[in-house]
N, C-alpha and C. Protein backbone atom coordinates (compact mmCIF):
# COMPACT_ATOMS: atom_id res chain seq x y z
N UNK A 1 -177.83 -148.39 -35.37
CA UNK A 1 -178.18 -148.69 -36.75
C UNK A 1 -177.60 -150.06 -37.11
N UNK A 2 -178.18 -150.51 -37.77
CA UNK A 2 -177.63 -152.13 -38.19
C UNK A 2 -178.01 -152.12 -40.01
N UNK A 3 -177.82 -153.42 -40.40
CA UNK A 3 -177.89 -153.83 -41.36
C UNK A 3 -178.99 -153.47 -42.20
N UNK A 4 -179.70 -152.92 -43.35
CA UNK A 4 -181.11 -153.20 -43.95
C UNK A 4 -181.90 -151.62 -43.21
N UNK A 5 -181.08 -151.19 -42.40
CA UNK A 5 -182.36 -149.74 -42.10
C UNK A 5 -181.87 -149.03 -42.56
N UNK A 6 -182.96 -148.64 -42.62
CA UNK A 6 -183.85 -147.28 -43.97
C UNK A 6 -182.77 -145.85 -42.81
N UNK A 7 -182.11 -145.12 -43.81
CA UNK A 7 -181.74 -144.01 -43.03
C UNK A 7 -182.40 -142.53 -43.88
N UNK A 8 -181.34 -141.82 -43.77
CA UNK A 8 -181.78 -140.28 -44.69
C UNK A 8 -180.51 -139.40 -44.11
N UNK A 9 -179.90 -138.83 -44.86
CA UNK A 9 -178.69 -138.14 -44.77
C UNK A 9 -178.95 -136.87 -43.46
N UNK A 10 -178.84 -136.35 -43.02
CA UNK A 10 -178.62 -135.30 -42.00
C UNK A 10 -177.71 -133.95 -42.35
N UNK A 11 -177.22 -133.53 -43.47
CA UNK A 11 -176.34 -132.74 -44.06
C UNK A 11 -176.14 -132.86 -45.26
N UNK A 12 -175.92 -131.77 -46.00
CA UNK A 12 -175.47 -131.79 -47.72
C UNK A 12 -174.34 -132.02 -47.76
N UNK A 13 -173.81 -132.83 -48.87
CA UNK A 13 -172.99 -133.69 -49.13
C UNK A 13 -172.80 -133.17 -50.28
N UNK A 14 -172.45 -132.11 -51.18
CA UNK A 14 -172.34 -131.65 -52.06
C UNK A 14 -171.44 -132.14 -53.47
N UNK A 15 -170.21 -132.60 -52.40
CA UNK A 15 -168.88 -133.26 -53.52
C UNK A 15 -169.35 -134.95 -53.96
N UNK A 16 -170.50 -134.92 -53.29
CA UNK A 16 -170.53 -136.43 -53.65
C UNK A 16 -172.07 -136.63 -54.21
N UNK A 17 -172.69 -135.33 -54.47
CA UNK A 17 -174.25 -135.14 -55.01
C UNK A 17 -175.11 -135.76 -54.08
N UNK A 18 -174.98 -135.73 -52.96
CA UNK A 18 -176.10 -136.07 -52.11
C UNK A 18 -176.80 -134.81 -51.08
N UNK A 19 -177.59 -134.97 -51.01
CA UNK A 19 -178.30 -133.71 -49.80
C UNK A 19 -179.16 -134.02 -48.63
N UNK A 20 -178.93 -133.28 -48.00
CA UNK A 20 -179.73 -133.50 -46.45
C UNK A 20 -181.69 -133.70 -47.22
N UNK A 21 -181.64 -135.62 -46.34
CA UNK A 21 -183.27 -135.55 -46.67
C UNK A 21 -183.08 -136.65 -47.42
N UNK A 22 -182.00 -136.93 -48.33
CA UNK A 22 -182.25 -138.20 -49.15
C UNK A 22 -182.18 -139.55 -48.49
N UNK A 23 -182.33 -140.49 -48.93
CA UNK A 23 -182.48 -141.75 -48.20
C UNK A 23 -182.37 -142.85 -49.04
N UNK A 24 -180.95 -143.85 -47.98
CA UNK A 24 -180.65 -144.58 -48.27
C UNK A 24 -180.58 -145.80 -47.19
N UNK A 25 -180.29 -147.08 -47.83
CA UNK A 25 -180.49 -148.65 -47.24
C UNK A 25 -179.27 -149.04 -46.63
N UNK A 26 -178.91 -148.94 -45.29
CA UNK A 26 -177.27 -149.68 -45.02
C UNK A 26 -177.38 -150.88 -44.93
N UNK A 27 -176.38 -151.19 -46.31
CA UNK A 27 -176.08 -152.54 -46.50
C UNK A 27 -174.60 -153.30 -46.62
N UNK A 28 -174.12 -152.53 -45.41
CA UNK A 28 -172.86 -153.41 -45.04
C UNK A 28 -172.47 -152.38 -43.47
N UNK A 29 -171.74 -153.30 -42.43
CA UNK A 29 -171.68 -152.59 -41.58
C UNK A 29 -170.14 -152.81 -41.35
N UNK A 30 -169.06 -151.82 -41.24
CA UNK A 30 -167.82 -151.94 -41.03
C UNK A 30 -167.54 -151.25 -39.58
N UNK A 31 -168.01 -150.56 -38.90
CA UNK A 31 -167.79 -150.87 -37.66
C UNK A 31 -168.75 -150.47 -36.48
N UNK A 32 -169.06 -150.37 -35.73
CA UNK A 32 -170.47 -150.23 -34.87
C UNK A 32 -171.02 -148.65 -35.79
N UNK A 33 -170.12 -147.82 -36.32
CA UNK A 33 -170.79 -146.57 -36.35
C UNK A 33 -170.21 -145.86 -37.92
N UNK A 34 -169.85 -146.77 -38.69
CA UNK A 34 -169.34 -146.60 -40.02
C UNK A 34 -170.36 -147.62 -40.55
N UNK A 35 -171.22 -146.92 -41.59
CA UNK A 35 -171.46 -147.98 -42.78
C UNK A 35 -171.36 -147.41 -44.18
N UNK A 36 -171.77 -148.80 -45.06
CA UNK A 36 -172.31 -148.64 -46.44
C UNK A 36 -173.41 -148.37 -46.85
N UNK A 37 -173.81 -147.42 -47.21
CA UNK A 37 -175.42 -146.90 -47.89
C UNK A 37 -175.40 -146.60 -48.94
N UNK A 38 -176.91 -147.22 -49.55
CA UNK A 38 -177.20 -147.10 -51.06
C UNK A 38 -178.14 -146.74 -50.99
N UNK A 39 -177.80 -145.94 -52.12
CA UNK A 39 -178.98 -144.58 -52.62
C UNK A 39 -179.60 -145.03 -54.12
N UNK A 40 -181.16 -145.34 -53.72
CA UNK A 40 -181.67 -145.37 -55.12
C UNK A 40 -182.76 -144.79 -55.38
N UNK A 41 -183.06 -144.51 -56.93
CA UNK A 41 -184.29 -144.01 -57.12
C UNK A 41 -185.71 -144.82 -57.24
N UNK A 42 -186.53 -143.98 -57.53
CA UNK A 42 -187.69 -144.85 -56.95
C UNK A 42 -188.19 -146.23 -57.91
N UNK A 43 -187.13 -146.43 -59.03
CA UNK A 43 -187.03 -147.20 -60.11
C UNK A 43 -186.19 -148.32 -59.59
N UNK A 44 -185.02 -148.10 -58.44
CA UNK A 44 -184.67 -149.41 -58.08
C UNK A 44 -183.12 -148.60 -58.56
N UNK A 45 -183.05 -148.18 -59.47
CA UNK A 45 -181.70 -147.89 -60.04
C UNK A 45 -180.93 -147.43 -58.83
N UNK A 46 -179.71 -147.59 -58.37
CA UNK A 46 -178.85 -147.08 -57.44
C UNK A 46 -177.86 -146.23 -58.21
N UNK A 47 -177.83 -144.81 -56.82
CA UNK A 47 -177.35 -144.02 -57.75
C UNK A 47 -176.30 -143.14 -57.19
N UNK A 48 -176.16 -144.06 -55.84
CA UNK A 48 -174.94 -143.62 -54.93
C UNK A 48 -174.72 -144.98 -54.48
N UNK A 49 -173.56 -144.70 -53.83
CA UNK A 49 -173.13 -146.09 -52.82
C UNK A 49 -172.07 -144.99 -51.88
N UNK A 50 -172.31 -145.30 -50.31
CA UNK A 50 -171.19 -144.18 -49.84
C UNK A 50 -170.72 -145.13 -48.49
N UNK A 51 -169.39 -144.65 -48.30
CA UNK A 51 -169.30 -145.16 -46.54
C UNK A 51 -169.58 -144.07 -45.88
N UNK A 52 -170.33 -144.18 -45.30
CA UNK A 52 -170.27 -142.75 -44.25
C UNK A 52 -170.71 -143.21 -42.88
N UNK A 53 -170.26 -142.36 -41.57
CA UNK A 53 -170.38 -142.52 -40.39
C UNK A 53 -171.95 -142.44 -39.90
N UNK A 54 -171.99 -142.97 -38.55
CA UNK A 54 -173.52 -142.18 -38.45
C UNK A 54 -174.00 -140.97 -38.02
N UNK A 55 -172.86 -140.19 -37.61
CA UNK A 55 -172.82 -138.96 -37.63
C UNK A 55 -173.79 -138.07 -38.48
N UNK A 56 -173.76 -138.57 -39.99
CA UNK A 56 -174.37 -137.83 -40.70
C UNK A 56 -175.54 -138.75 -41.20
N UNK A 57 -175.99 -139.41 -40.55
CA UNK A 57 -176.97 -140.01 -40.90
C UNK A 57 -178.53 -140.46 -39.78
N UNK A 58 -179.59 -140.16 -39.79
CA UNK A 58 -180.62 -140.27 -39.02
C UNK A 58 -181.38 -141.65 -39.46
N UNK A 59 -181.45 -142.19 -38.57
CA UNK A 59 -182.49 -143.65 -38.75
C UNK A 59 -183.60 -143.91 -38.61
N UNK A 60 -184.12 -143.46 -40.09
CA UNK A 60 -186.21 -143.54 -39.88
C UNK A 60 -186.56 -145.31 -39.55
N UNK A 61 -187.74 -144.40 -38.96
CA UNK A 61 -188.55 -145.66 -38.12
C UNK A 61 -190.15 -145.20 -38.95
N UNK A 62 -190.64 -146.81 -39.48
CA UNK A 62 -191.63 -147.17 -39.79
C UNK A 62 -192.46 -147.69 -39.07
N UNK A 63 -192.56 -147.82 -37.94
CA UNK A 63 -193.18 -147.81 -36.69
C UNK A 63 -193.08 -147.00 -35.73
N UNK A 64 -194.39 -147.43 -34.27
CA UNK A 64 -194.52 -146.36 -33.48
C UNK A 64 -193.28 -146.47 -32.57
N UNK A 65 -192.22 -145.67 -31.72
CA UNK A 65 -191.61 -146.11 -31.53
C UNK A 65 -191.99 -145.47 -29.89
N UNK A 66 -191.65 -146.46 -28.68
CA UNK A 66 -191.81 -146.16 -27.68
C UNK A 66 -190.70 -145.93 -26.68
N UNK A 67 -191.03 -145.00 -26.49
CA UNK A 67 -189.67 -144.01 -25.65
C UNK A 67 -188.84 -145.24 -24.41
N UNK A 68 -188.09 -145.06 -24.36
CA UNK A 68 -187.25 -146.02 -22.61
C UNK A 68 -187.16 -145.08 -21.67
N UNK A 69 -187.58 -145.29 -20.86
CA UNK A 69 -187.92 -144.88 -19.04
C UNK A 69 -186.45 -145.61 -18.73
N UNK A 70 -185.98 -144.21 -17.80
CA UNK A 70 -184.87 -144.58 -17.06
C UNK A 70 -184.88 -145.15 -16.08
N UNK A 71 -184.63 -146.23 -15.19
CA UNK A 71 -185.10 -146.75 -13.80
C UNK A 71 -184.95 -145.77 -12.96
């Protein structure tokens, strides 16, 4: 995951009002597998900001994505 991709949470997050399915923009990266994600509505308004690992987070793809063949 890097900078600017589109993710979506992977687990409910309850203490912090987020739930498995929502989706947010990482826009800061603090270490290969920790970032910053912002959560907004479809108005633009942001309505989270979280650090979270990528553990709990899945990285949608807006394209087709083609599998890697192992040599």
């Amino acid at each position: 995951m890097k900078l600017f991709d589109t993710v979506a949470l992977i687990e409910d997050m309850p203490t912090l009002k987020l739930y498995r399915g929502q989706v947010g923009t990482i826009v800061e990266v603090y270490e290969p597998t920790v970032f910053e994600v912002e959560f907004c509505d479809l108005k633009g308004q942001t309505y989270a900001l979280e650090t979270l690992p990528a553990s709990q987070l899945m990285l949608l793809r807006h394209e087709l994505f083609e599998e890697r063949k192992s040599a």
